[in-house]
N, C-alpha and C. Protein backbone atom coordinates (compact mmCIF):
# COMPACT_ATOMS: atom_id res chain seq x y z
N UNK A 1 172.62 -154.55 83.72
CA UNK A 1 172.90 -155.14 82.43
C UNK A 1 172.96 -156.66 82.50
N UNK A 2 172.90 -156.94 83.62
CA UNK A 2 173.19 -158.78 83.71
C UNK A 2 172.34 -159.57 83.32
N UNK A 3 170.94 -158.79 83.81
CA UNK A 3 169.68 -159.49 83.86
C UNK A 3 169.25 -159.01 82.10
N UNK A 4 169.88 -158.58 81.42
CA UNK A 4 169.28 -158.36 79.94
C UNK A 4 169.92 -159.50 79.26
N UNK A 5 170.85 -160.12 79.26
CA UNK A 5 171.13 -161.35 78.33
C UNK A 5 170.26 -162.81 78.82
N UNK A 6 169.76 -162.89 79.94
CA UNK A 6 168.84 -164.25 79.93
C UNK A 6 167.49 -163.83 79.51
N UNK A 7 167.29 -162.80 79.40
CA UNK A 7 166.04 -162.17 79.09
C UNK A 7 165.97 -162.29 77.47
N UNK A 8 167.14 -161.54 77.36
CA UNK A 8 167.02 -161.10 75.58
C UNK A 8 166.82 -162.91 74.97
N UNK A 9 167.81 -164.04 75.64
CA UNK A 9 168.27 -165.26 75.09
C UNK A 9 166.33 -165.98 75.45
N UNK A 10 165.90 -165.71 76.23
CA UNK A 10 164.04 -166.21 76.64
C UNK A 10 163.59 -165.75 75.28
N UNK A 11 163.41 -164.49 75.32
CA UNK A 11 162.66 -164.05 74.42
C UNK A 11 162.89 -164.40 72.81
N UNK A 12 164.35 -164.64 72.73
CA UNK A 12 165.14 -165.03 71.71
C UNK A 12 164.54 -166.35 70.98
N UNK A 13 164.31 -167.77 72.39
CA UNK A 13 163.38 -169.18 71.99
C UNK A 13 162.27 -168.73 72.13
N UNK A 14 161.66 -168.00 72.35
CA UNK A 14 160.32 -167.80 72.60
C UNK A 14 159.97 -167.35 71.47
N UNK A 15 160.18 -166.93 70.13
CA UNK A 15 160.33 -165.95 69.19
C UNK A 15 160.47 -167.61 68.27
N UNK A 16 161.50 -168.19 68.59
CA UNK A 16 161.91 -169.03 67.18
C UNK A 16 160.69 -170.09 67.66
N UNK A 17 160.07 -170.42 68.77
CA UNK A 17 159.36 -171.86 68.57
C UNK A 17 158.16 -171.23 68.25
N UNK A 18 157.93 -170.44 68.52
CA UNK A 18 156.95 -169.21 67.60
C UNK A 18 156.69 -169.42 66.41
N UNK A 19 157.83 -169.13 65.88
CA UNK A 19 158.11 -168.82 64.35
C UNK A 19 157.93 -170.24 63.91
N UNK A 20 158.61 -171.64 64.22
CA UNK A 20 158.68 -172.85 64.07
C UNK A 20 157.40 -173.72 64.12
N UNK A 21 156.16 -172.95 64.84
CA UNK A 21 154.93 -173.51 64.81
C UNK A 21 153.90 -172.89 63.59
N UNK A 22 154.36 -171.43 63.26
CA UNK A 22 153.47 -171.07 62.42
C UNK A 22 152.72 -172.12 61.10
N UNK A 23 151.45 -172.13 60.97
CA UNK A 23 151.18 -173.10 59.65
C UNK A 23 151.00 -171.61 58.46
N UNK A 24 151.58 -172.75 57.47
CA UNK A 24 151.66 -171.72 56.13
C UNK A 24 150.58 -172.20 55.41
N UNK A 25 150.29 -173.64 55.41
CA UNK A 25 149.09 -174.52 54.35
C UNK A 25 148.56 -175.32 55.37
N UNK A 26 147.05 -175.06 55.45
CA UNK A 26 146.37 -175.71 56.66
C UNK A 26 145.54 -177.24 55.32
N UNK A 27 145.40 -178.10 56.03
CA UNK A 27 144.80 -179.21 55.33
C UNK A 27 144.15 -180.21 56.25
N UNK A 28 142.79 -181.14 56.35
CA UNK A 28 142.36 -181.52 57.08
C UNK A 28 142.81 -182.43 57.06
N UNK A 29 144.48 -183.26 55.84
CA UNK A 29 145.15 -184.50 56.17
C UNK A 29 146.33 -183.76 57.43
N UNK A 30 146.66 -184.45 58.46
CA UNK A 30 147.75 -184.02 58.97
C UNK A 30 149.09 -183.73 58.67
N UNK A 31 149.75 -184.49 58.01
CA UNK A 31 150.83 -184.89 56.80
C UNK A 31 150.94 -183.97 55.78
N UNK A 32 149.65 -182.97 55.33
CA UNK A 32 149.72 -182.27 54.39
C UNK A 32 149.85 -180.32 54.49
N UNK A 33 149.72 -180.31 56.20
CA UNK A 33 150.19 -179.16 56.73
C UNK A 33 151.55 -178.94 56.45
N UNK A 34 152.06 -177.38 55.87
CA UNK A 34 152.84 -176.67 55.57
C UNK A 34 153.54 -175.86 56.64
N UNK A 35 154.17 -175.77 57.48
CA UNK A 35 155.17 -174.84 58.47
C UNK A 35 155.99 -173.88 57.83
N UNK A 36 155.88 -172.78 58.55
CA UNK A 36 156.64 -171.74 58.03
C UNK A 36 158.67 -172.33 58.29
N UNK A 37 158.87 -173.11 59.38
CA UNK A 37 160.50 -173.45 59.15
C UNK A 37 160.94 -174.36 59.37
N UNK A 38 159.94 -175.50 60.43
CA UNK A 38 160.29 -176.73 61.03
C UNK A 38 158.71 -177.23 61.51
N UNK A 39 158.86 -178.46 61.24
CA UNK A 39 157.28 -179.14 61.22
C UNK A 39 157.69 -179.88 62.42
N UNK A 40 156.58 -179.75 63.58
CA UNK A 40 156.84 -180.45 65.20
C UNK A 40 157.33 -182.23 64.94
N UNK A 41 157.78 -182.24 65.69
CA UNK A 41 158.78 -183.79 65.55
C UNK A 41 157.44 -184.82 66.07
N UNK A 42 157.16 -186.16 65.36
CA UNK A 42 156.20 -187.08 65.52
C UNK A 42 154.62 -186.68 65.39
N UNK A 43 153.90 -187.02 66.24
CA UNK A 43 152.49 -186.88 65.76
C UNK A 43 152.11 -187.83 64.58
N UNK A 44 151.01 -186.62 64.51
CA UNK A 44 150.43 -187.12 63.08
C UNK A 44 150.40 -186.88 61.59
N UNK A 45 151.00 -187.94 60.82
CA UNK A 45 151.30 -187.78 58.85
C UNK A 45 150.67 -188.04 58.26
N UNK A 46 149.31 -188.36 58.68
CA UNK A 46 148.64 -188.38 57.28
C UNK A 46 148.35 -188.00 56.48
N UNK A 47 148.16 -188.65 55.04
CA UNK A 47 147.99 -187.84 54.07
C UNK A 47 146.64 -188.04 53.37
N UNK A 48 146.04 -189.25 54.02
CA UNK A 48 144.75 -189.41 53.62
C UNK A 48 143.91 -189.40 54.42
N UNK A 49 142.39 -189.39 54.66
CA UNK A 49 141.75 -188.90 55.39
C UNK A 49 140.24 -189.73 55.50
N UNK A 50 139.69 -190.00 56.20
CA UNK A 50 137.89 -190.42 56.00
C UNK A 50 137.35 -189.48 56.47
N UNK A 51 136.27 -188.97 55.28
CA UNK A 51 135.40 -187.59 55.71
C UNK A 51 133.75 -188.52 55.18
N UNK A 52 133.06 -187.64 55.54
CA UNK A 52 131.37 -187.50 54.94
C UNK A 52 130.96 -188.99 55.92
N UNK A 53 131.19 -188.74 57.33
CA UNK A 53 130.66 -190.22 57.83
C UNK A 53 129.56 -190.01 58.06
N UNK A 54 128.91 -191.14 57.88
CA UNK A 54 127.24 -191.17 57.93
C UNK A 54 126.51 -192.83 58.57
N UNK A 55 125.99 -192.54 59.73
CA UNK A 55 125.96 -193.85 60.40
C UNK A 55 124.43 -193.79 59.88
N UNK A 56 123.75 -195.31 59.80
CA UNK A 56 122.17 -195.43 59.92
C UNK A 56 121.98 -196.52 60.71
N UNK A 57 120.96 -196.44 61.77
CA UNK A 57 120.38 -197.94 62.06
C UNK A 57 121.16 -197.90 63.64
N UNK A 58 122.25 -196.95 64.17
CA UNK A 58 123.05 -197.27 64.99
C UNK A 58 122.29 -196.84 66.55
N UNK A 59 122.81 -197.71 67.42
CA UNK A 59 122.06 -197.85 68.88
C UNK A 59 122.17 -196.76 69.34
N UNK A 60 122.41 -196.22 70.47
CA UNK A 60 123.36 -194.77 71.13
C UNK A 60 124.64 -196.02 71.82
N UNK A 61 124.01 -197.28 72.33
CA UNK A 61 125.46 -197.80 72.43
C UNK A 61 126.65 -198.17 71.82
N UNK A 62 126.88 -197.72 70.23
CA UNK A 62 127.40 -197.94 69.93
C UNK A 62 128.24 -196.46 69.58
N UNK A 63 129.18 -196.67 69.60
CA UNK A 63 129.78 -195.19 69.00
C UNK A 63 131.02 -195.49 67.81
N UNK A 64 131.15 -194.29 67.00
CA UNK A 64 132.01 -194.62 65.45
C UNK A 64 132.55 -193.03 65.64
N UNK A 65 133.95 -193.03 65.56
CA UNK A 65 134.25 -192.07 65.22
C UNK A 65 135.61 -192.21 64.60
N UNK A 66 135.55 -190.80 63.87
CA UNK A 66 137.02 -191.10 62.49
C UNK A 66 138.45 -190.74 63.19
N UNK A 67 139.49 -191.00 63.05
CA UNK A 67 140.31 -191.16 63.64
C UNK A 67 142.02 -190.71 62.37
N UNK A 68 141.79 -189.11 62.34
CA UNK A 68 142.52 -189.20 60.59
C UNK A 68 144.13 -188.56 60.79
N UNK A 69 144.42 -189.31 62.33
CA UNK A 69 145.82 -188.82 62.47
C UNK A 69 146.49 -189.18 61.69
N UNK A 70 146.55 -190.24 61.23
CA UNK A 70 147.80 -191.46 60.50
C UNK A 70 147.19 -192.01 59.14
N UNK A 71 146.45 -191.39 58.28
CA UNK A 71 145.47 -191.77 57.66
C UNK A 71 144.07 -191.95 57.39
N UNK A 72 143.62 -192.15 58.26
CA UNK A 72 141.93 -192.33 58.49
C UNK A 72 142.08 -193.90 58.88
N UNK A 73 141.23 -193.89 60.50
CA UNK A 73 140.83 -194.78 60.67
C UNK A 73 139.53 -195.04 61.67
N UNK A 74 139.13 -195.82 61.37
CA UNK A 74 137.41 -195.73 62.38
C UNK A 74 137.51 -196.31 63.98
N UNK A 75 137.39 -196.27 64.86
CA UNK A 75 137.23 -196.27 66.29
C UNK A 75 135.93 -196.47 66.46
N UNK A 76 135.56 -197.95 66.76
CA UNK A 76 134.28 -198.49 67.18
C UNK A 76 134.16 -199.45 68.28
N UNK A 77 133.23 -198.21 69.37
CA UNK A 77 133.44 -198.77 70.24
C UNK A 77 131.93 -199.99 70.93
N UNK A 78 131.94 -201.08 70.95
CA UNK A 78 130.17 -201.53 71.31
C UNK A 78 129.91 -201.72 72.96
N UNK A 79 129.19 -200.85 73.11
CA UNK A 79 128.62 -200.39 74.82
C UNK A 79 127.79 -201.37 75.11
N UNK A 80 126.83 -202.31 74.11
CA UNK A 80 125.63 -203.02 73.72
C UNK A 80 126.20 -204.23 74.63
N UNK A 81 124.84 -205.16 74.94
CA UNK A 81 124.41 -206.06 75.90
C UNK A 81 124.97 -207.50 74.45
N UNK A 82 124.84 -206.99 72.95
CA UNK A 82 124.54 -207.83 72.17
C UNK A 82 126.07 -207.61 71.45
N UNK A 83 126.05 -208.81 70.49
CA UNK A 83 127.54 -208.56 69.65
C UNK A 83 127.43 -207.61 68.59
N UNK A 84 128.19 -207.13 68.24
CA UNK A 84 127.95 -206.14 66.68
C UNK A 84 128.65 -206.66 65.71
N UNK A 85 128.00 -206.88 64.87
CA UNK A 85 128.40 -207.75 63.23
C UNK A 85 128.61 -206.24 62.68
N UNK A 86 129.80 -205.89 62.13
CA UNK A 86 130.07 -204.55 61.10
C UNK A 86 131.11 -205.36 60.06
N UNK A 87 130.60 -205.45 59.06
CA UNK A 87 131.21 -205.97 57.90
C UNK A 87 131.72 -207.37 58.05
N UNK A 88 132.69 -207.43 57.93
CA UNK A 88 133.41 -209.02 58.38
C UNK A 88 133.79 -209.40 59.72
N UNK A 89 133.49 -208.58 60.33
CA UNK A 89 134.22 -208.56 61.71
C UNK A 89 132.65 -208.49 62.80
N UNK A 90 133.36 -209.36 63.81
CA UNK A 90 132.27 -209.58 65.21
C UNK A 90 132.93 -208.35 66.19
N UNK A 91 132.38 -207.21 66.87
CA UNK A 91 132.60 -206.69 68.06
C UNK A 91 131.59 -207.28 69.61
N UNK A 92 132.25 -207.60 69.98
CA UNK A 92 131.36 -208.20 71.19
C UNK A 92 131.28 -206.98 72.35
N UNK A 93 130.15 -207.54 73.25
CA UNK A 93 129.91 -206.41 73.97
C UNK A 93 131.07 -205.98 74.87
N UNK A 94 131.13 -204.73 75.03
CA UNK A 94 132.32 -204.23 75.77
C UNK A 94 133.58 -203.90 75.31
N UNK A 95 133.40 -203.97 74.15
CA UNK A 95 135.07 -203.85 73.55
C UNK A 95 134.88 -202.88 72.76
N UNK A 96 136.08 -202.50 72.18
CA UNK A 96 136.93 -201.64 71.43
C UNK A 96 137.53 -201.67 70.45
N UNK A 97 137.68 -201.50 68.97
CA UNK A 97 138.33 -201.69 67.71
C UNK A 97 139.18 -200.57 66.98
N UNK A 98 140.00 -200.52 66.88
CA UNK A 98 140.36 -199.74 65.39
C UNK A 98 140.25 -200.42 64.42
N UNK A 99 139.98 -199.67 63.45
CA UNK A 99 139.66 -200.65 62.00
C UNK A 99 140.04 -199.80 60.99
N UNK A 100 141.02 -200.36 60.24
CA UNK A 100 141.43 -200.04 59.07
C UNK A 100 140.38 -200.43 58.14
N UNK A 101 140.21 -199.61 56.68
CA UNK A 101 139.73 -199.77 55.83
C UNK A 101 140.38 -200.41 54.12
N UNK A 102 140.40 -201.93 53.95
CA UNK A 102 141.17 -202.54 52.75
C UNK A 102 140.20 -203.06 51.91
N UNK A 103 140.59 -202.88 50.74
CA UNK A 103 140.21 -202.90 49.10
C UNK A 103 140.18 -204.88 49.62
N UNK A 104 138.74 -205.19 49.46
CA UNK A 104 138.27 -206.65 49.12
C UNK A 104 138.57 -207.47 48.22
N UNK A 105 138.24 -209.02 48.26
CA UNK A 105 138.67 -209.57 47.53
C UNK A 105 137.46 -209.62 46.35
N UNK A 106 136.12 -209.39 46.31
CA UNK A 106 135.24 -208.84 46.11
C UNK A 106 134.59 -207.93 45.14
N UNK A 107 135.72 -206.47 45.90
CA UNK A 107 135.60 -205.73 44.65
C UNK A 107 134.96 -204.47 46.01
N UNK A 108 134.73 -205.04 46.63
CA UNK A 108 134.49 -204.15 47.44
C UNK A 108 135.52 -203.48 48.94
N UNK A 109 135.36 -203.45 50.24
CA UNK A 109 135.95 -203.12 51.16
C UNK A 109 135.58 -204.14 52.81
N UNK A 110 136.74 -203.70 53.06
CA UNK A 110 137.00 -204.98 54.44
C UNK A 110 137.48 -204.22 55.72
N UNK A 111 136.95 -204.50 56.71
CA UNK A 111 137.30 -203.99 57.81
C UNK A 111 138.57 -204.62 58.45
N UNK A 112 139.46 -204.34 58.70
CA UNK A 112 140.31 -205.09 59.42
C UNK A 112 140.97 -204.56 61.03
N UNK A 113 141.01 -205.09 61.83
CA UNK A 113 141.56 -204.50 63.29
C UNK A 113 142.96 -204.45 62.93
N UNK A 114 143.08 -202.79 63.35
CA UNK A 114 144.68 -202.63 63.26
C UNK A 114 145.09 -201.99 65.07
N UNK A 115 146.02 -202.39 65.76
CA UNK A 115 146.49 -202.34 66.84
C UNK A 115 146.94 -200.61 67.09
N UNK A 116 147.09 -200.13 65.85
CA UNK A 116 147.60 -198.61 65.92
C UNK A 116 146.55 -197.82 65.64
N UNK A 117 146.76 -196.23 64.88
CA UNK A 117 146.64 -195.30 64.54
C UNK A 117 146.90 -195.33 63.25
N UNK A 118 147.23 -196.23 62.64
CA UNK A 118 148.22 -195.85 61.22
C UNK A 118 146.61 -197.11 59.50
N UNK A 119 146.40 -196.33 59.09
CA UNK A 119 145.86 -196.45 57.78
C UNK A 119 146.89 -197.47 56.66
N UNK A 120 146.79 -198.11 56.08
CA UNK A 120 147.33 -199.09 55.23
C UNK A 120 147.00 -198.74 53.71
N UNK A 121 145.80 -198.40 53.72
CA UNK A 121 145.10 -197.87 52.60
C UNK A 121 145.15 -197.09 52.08
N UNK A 122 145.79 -196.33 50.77
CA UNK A 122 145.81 -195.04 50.05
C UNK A 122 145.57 -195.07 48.93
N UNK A 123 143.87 -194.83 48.31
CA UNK A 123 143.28 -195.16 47.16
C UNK A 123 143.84 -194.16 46.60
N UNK A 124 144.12 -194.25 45.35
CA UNK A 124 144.13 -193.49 43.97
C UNK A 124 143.67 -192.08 43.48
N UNK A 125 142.27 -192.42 44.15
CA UNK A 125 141.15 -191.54 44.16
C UNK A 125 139.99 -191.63 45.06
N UNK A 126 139.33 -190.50 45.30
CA UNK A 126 138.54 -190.56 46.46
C UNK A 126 137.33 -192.09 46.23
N UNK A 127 137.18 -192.80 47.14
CA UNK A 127 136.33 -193.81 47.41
C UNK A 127 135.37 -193.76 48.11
N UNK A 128 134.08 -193.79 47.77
CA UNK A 128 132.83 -193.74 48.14
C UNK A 128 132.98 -195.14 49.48
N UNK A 129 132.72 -195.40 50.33
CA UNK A 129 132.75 -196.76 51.17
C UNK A 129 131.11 -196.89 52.23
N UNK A 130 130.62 -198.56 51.61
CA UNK A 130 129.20 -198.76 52.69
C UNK A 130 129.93 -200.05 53.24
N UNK A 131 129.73 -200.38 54.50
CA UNK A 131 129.74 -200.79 55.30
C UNK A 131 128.33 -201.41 55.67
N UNK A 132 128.29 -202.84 55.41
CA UNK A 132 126.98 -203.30 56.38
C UNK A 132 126.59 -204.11 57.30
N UNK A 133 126.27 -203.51 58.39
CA UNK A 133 126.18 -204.93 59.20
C UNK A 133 124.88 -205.00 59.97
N UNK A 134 124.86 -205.71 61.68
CA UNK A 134 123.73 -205.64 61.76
C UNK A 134 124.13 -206.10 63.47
N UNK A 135 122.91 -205.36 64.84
CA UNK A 135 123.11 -206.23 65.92
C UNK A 135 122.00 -206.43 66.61
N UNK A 136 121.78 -207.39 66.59
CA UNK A 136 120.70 -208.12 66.93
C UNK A 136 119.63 -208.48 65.56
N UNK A 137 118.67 -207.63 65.81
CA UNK A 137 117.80 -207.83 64.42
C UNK A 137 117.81 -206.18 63.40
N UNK A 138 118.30 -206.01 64.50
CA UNK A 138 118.73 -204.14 64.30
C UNK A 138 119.72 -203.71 62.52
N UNK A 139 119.40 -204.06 61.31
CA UNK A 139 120.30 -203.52 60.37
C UNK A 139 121.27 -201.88 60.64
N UNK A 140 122.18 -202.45 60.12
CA UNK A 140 123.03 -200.66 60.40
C UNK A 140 123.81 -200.49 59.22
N UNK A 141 124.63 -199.53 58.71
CA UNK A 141 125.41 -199.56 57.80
C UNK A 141 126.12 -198.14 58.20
N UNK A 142 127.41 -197.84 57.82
CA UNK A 142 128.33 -196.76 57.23
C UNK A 142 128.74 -196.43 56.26
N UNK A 143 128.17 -195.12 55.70
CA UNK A 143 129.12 -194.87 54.53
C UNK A 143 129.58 -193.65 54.75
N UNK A 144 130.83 -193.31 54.39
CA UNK A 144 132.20 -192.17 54.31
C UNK A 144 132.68 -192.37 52.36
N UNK A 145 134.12 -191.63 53.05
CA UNK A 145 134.57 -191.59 51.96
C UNK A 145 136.07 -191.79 52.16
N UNK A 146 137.24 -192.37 51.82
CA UNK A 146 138.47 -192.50 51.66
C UNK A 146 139.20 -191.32 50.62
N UNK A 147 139.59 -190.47 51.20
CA UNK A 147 140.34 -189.74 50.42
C UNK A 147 141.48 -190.22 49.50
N UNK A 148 141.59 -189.99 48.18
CA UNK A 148 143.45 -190.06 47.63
C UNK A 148 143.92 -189.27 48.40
N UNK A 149 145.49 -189.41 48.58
CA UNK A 149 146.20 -188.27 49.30
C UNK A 149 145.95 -186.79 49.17
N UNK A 150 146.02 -186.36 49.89
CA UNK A 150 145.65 -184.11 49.90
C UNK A 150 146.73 -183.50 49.46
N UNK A 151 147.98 -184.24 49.62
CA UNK A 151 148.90 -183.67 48.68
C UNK A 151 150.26 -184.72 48.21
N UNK A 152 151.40 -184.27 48.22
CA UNK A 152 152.43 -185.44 48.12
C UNK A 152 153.45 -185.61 48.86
């Protein structure tokens, strides 16, 4: 009988972090997932998202990918011998960016380097976004989309 109470008390957490991970509402914002009793401590909240990415013109050295832990954000990395002009911003060869996506003075959208994971930006409504730049003589552009929040 001794060995049945550390057993029963195992099976006992084993059962609740179980139960504590189940998702009730799956959503491709992070922030907008539903848990059946307790939502895991930190990670990722976002509630908005960049979907429909669509690169043209781009090297294989260059790589773009979406990044929609904390919001949506783009991860561009330039492998290239040459600098990369993407919107307002210079990437020189060998480096690394996160880039937030902000409403221009313009009327349009601005790339800005953000040091984190975390989005600044939460349009209203979904936003169509082009991006243009260029490296070397090479034109390129991005367009996605900025989600409004997936839920509240």
């Amino acid at each position: 009988m001794k060995g049945f109470k550390p057993t029963f008390l195992f099976l006992s957490i084993c059962c609740f972090l179980f139960l504590t991970s189940c998702v009730v509402k799956d959503s491709p914002a992070p922030g907008c997932v539903d848990f059946l009793l307790f939502a895991p401590m930190g990670g990722c909240n976002g509630k908005t998202i960049l979907t429909d990415l669509t690169l043209e013109g781009f090297p294989e050295c260059i790589q773009v990918t979406v990044n929609n832990c904390n919001g949506g954000i783009l991860e561009v990395q330039n492998n290239c011998s040459e600098t990369l002009i993407l919107g307002n911003l210079e990437i020189p060869p060998g480096e690394s960016f996160n880039l937030d996506i902000q409403p221009g003075t313009d009327g349009g959208f601005d790339l800005v380097r953000t040091p984190s994971n975390f989005s600044d930006y939460s349009p209203s409504k979904d936003q169509t976004i082009n991006i243009v730049g260029h490296i070397g003589n090479q034109a390129i552009s991005i367009t996605l989309i900025k989600t409004a929040p997936l839920c509240k």
